[in-house]
C-alpha atoms as a PDB file:
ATOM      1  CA  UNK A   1      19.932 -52.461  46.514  1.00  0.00           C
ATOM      2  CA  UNK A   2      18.061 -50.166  44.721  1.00  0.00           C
ATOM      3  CA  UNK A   3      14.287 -50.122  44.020  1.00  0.00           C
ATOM      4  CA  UNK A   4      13.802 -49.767  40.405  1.00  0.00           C
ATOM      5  CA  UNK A   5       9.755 -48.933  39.047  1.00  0.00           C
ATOM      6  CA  UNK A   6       9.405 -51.468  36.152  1.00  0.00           C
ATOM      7  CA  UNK A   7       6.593 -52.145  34.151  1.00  0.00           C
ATOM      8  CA  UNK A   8       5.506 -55.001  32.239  1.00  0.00           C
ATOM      9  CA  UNK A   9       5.205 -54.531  28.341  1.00  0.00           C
ATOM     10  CA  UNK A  10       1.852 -56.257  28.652  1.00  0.00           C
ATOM     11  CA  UNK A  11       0.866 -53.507  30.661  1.00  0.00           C
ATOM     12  CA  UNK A  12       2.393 -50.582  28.261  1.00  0.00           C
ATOM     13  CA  UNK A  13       0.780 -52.319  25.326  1.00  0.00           C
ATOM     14  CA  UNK A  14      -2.344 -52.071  27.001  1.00  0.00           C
ATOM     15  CA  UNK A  15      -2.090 -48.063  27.605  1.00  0.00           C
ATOM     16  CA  UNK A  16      -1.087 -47.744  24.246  1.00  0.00           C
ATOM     17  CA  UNK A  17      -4.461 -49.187  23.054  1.00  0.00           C
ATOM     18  CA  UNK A  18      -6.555 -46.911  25.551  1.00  0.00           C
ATOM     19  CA  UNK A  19      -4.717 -43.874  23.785  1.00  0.00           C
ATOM     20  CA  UNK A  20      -5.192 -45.284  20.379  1.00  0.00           C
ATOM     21  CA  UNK A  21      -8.828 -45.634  21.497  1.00  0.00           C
ATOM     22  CA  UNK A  22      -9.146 -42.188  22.603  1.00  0.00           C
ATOM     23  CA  UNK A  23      -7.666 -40.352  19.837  1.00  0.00           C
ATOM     24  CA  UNK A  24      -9.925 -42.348  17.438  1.00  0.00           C
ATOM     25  CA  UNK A  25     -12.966 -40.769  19.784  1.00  0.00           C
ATOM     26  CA  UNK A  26     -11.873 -37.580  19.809  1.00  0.00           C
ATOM     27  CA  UNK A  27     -11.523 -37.661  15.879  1.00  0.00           C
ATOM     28  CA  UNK A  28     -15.065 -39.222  15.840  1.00  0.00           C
ATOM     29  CA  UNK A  29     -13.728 -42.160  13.904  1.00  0.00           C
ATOM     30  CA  UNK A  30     -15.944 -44.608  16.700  1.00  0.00           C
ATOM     31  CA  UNK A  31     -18.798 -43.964  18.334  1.00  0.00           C
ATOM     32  CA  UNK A  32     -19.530 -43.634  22.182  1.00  0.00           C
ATOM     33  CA  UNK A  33     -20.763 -47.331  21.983  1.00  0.00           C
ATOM     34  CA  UNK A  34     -17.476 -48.546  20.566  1.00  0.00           C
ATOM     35  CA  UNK A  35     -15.525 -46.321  22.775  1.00  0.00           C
ATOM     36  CA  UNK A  36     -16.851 -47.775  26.169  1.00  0.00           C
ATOM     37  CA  UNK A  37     -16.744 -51.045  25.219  1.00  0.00           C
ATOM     38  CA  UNK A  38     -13.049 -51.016  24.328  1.00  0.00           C
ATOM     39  CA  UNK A  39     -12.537 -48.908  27.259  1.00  0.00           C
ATOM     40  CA  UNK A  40     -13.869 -51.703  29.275  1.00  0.00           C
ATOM     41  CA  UNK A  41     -12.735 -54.250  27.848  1.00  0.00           C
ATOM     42  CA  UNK A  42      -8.537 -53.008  28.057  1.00  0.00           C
ATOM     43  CA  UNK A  43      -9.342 -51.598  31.876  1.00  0.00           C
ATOM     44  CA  UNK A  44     -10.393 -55.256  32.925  1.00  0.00           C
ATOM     45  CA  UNK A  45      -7.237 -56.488  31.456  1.00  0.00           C
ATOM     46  CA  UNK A  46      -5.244 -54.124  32.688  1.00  0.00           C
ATOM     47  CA  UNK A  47      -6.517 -54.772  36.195  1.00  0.00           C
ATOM     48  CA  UNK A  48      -5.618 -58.454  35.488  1.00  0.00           C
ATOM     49  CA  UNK A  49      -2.059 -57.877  34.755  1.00  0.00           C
ATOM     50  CA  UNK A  50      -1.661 -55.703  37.386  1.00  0.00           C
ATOM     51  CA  UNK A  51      -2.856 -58.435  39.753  1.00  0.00           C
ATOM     52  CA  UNK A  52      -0.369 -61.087  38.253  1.00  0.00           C
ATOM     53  CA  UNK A  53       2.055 -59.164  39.371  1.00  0.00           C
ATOM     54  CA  UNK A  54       4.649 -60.490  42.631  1.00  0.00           C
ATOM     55  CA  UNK A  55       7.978 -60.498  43.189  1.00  0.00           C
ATOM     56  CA  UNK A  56       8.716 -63.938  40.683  1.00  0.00           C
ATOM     57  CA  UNK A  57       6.897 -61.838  37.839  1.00  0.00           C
ATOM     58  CA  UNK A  58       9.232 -58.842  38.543  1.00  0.00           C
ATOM     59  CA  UNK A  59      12.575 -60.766  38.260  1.00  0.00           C
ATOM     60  CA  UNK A  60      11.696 -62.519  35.289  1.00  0.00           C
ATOM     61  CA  UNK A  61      13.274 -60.371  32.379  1.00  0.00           C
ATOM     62  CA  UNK A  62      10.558 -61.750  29.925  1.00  0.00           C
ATOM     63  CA  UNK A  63       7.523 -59.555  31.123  1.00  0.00           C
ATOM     64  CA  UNK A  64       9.406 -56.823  30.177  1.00  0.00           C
ATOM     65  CA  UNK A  65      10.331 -57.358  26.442  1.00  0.00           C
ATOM     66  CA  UNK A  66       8.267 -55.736  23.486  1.00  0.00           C
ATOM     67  CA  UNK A  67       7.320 -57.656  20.547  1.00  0.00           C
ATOM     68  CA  UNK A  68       7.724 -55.703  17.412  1.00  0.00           C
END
């Protein structure tokens, strides 16, 4: 069988803050403050999700689904 990479959507949501984050930064929209406490604050979750993750959270198709 065939090893496919997946990623969770709670996991791409998160990066997608971190950038959102950053390009506010750069645009000096936030301060450095705000900045690392956001920072912090997604890079904890992040770590979190990436620790739920085993073979049961894999398989299940539901991790993977975007709500728009």
């Amino acid at each position: 069988m065939e090893n496919i990479n997946r990623v969770s959507s709670e996991i791409i949501e998160i990066e997608t803050s971190i950038k959102l984050i950053e390009y506010l930064k750069r645009n000096s929209t936030i301060d450095d403050g705000m900045y690392n406490f956001c920072i912090n604050k997604l890079m904890k979750k992040q770590e979190l999700e990436k620790s739920k993750i085993d073979d049961d959270y894999i398989n299940n198709i539901n991790n993977y689904k975007i709500l728009t």
